[in-house]
Protein backbone atom coordinates (compact mmCIF):
# COMPACT_ATOMS: atom_id res chain seq x y z
CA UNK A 1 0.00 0.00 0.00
CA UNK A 2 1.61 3.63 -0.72
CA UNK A 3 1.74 6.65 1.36
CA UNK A 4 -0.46 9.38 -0.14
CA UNK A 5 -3.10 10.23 1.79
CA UNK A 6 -3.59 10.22 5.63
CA UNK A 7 -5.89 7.17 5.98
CA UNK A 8 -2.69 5.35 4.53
CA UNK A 9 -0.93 6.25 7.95
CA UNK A 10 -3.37 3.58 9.27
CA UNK A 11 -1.51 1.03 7.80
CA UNK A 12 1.56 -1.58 9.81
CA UNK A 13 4.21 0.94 10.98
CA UNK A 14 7.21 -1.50 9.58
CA UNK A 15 5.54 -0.44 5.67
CA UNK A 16 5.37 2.89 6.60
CA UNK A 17 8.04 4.11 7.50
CA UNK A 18 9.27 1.93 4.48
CA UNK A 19 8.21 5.10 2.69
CA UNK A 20 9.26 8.09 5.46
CA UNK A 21 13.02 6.51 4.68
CA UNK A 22 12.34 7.50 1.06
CA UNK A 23 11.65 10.85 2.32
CA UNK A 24 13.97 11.34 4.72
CA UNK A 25 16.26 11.30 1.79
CA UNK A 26 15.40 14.22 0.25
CA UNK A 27 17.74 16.70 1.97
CA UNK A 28 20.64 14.34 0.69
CA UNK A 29 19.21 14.70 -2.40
CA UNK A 30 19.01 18.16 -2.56
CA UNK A 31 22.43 18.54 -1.34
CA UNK A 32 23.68 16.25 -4.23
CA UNK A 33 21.90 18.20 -7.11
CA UNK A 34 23.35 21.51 -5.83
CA UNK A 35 26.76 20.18 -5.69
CA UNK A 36 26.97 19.16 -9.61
CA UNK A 37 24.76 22.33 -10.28
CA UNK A 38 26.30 25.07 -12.41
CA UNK A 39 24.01 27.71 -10.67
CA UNK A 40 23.25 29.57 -14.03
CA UNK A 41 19.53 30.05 -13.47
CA UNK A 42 16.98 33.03 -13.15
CA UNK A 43 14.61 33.14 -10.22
CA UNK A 44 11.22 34.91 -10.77
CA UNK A 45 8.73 35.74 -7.66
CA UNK A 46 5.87 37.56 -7.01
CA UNK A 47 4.64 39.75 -3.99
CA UNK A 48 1.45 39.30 -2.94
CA UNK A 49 0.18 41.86 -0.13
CA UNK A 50 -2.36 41.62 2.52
CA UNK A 51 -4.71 43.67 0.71
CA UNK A 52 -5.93 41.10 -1.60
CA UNK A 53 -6.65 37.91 0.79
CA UNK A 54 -10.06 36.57 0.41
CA UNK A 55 -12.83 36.42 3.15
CA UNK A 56 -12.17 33.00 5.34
CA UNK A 57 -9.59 31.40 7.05
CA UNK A 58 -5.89 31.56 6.58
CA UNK A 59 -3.81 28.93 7.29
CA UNK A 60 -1.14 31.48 8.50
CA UNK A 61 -4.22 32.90 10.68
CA UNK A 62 -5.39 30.27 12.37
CA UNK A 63 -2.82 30.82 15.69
CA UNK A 64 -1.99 33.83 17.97
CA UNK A 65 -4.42 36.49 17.29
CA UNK A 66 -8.22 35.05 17.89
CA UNK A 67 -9.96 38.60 16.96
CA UNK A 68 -7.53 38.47 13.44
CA UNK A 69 -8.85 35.30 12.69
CA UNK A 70 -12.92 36.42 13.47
CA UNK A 71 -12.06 39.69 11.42
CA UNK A 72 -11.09 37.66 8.28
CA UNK A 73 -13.98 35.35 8.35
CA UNK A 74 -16.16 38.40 8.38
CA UNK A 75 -14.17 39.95 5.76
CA UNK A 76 -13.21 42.70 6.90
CA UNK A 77 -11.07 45.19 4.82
CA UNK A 78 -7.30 44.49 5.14
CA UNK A 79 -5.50 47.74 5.11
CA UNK A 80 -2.01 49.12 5.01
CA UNK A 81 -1.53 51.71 7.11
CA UNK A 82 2.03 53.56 6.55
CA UNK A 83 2.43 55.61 9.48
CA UNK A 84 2.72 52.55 11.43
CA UNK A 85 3.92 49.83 9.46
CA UNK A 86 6.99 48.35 10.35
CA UNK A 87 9.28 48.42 7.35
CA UNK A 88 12.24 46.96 8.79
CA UNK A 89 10.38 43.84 9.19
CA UNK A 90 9.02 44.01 5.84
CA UNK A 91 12.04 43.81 3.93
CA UNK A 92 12.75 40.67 6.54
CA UNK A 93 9.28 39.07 5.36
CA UNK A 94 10.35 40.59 2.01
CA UNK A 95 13.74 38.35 1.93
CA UNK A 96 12.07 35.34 3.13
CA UNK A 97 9.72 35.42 0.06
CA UNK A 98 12.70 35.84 -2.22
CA UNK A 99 14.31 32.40 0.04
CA UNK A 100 10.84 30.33 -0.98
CA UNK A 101 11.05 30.98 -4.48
CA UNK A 102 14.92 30.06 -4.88
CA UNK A 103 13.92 26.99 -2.77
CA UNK A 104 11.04 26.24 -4.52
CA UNK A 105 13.20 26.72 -8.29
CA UNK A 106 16.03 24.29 -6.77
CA UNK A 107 13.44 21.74 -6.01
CA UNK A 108 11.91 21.99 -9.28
CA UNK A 109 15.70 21.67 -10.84
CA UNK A 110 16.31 18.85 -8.54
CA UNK A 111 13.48 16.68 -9.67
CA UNK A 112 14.31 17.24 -13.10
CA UNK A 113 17.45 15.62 -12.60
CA UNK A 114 16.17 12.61 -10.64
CA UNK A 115 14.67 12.17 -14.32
CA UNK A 116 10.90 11.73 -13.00
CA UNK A 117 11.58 9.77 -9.81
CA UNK A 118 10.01 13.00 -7.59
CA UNK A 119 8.08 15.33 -8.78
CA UNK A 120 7.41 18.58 -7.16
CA UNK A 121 4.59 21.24 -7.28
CA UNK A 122 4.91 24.56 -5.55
CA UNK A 123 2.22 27.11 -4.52
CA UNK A 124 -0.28 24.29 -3.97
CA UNK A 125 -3.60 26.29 -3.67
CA UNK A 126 -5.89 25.77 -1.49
CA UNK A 127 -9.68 26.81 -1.41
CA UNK A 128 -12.93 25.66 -0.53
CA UNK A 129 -13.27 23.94 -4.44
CA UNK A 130 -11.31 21.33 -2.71
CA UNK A 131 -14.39 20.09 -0.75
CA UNK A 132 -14.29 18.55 2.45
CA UNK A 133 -13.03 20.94 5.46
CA UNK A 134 -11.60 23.22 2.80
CA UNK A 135 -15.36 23.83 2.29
CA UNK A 136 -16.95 23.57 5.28
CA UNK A 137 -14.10 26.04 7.31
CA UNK A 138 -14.18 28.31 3.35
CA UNK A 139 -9.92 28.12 4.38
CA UNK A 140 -8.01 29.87 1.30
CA UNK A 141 -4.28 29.20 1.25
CA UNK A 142 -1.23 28.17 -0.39
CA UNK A 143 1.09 25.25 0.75
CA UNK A 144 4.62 26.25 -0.75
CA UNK A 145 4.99 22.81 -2.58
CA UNK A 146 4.42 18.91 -2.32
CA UNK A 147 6.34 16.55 -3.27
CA UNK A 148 5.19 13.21 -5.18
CA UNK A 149 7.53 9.89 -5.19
CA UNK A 150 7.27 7.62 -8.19
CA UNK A 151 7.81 3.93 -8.98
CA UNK A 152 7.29 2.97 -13.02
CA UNK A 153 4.59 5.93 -13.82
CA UNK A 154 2.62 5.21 -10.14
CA UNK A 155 2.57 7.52 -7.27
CA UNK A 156 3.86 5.66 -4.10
CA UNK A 157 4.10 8.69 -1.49
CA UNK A 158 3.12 12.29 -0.91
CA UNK A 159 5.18 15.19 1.37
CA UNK A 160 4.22 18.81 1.75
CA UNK A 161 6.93 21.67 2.45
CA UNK A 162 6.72 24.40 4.34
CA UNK A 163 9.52 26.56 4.25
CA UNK A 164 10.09 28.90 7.00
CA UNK A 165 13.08 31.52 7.19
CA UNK A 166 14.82 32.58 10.97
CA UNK A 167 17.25 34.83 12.50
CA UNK A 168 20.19 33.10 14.07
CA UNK A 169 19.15 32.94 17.75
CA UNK A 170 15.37 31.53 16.69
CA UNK A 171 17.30 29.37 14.63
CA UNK A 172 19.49 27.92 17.14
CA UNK A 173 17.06 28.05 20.20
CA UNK A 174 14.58 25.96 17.95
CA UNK A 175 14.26 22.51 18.87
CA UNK A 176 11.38 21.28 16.74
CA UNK A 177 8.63 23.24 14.61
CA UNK A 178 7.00 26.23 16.58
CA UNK A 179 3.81 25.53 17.78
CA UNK A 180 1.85 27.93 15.46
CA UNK A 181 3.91 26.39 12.92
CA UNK A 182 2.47 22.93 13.62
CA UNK A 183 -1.07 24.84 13.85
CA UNK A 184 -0.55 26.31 10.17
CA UNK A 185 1.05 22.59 8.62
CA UNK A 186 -1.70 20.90 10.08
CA UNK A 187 -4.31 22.75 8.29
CA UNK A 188 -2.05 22.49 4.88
CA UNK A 189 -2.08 18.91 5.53
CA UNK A 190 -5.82 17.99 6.02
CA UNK A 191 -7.21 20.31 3.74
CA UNK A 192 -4.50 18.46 0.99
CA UNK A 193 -4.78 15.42 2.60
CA UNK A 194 -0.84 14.77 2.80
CA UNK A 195 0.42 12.46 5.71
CA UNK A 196 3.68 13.33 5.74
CA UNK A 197 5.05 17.29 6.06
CA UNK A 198 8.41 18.68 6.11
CA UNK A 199 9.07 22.08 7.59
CA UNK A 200 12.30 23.51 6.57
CA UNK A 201 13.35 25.89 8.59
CA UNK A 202 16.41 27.88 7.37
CA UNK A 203 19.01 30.30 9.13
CA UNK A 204 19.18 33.62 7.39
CA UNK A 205 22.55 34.16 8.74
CA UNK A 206 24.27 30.76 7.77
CA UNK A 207 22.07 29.02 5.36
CA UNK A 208 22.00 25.57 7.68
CA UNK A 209 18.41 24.02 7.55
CA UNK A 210 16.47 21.63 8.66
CA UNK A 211 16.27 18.34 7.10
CA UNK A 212 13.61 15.90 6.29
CA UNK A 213 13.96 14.15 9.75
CA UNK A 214 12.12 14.27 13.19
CA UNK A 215 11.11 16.01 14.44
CA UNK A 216 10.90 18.43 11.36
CA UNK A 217 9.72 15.61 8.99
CA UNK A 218 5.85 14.29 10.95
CA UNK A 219 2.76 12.56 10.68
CA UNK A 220 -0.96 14.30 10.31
CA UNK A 221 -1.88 14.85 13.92
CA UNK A 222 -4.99 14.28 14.22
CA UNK A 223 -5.46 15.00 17.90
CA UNK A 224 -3.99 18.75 17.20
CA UNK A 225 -6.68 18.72 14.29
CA UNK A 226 -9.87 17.34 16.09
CA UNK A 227 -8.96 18.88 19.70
CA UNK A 228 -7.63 22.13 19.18
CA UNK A 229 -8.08 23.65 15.64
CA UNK A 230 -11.10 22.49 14.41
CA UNK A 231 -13.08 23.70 17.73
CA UNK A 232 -11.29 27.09 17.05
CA UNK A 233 -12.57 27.20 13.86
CA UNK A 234 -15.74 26.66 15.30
CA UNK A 235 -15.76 29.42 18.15
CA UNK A 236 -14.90 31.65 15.86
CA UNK A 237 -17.42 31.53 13.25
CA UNK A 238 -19.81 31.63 15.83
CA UNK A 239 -18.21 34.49 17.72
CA UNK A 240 -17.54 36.14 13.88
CA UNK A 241 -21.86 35.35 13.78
CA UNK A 242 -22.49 37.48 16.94
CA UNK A 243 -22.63 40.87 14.73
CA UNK A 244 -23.60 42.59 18.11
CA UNK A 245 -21.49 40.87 20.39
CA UNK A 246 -18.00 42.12 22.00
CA UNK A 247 -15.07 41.32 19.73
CA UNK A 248 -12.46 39.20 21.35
CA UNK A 249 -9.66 40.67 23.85
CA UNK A 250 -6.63 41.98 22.39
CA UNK A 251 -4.13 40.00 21.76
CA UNK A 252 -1.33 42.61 21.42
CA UNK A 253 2.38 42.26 20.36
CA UNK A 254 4.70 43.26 17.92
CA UNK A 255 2.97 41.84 15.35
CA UNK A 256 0.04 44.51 15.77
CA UNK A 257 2.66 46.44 13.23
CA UNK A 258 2.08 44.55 10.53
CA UNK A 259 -1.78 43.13 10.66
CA UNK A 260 -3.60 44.49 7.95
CA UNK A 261 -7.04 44.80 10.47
CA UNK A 262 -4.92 47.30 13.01
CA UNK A 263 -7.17 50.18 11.60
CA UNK A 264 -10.19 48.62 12.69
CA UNK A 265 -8.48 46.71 16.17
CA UNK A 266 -6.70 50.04 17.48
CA UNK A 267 -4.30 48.35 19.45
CA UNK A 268 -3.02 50.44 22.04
CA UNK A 269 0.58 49.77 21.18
CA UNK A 270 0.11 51.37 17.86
CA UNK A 271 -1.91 54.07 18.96
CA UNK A 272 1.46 54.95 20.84
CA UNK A 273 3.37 54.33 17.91
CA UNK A 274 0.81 56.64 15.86
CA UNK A 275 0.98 59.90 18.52
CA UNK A 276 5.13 59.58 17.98
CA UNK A 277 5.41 59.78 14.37
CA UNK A 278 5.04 62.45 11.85
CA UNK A 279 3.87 61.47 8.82
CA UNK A 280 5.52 62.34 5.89
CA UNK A 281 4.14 61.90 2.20
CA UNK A 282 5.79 63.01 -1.55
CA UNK A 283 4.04 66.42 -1.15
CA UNK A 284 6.83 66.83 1.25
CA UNK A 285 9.61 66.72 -1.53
């Protein structure tokens, strides 16, 4: 039996992780192809802003801030606001965009020259046309790839990737995925049904990763799933429902500087931020 959807993690563990070896070897792999590489290749990415997110759930929304996640199920507008957005962090977010898509063209390149063996698919979109809890939860998002394993022209295994970019000290401090990591893979993984994920988790300042091994290569949890995020889901379509009813508390932090509903939340932190700054616009020059 292969290893492509999560009801296949049901089967003996001795075949299974028959298959996670197969996967395991993919950092070797990738190592490998960029050793014989020439590195004579263009990279093109796009930037894709708050601003046009539609109304639902976001896997990268589902964690920390409970009143972000009721304001996008209500659709609320998203919103830059300049005089407090936190541009230093942009350009970080900014640079880890620019790391997915090199990623994602090396993995591409790589699977080319395993001459079919792995295939790989990046920007794996996810919306409620998928059915099932895509549907049900209307969850719009986009896995950065999955990876397909292939033995004479039949698929024996699927992986997802989820590529996430760190500072040295997060880097180093980390000893498995972040929990709101694990909350944003899990969704990836059950609205794409893949059993297996691997969150690669690179250090800006030395380019060391993480490979495809435990604890940053998993199962589907489906106790995470069916305890925690589903009845958060559920709480907050009823609480996003309650038209009348008191939004929920706060949840501040620095992140308030870059949330595209702080016009609408008012966090205090940014009203501080906002009474500090002079605004300056091109009328100015």
């Amino acid at each position: 039996m292969p290893l492509l959807t999560i009801a296949d993690l049901e089967q003996p563990a001795q075949i299974r992780n028959q298959f996670v070896t197969h996967a395991m070897q993919l950092g070797t792999l990738w190592d490998q192809w960029k050793a014989q590489n020439s590195g004579d290749y263009e990279i093109l990415t796009n930037f894709h802003g708050e601003e046009g997110r539609a109304t639902g759930v976001h896997a990268s929304e589902i964690s920390k801030c409970f009143r972000r996640l009721v304001y996008a199920i209500r659709g609320c507008q998203r919103r830059v606001m300049p005089e407090q957005k936190n541009t230093n962090m942009q350009r970080r977010m900014d640079i880890g965009t620019l790391i997915h898509a090199l990623f994602q063209h090396e993995f591409h390149e790589m699977c080319d020259w395993l001459g079919g063996r792995v295939t790989f698919d990046d920007e794996v979109t996810i919306s409620p046309k998928l059915g099932g809890v895509a549907e049900r939860w209307n969850i719009y998002s986009s896995c950065d790839g999955v990876f397909t394993f292939w033995n004479e022209g039949q698929p024996y295994l699927r992986m997802g990737l989820e590529i996430k970019t760190m500072s040295d000290p997060e880097f180093t401090k980390m000893k498995e995925p972040l929990d709101y990591h694990q909350d944003q893979v899990c969704v990836y993984m059950k609205t794409l049904d893949l059993p297996l994920m691997w969150v690669l988790c690179v250090n800006k300042s030395n380019s060391r990763y993480t490979g495809p091994t435990a604890p940053f290569l998993f199962h589907f949890n489906s106790m995470l799933w069916t305890t925690k995020l589903e009845p958060r889901l559920a709480h907050a379509y009823r609480t996003a429902a309650d038209i009348g009813g008191q939004l929920p508390t706060r949840e501040e932090g620095m992140y308030c500087a870059w949330c595209p509903f702080a016009h609408d939340c008012k966090p205090q932190q940014l009203q501080q931020v906002g009474r500090n700054t002079t605004a300056i616009t091109s009328r100015d020059f």
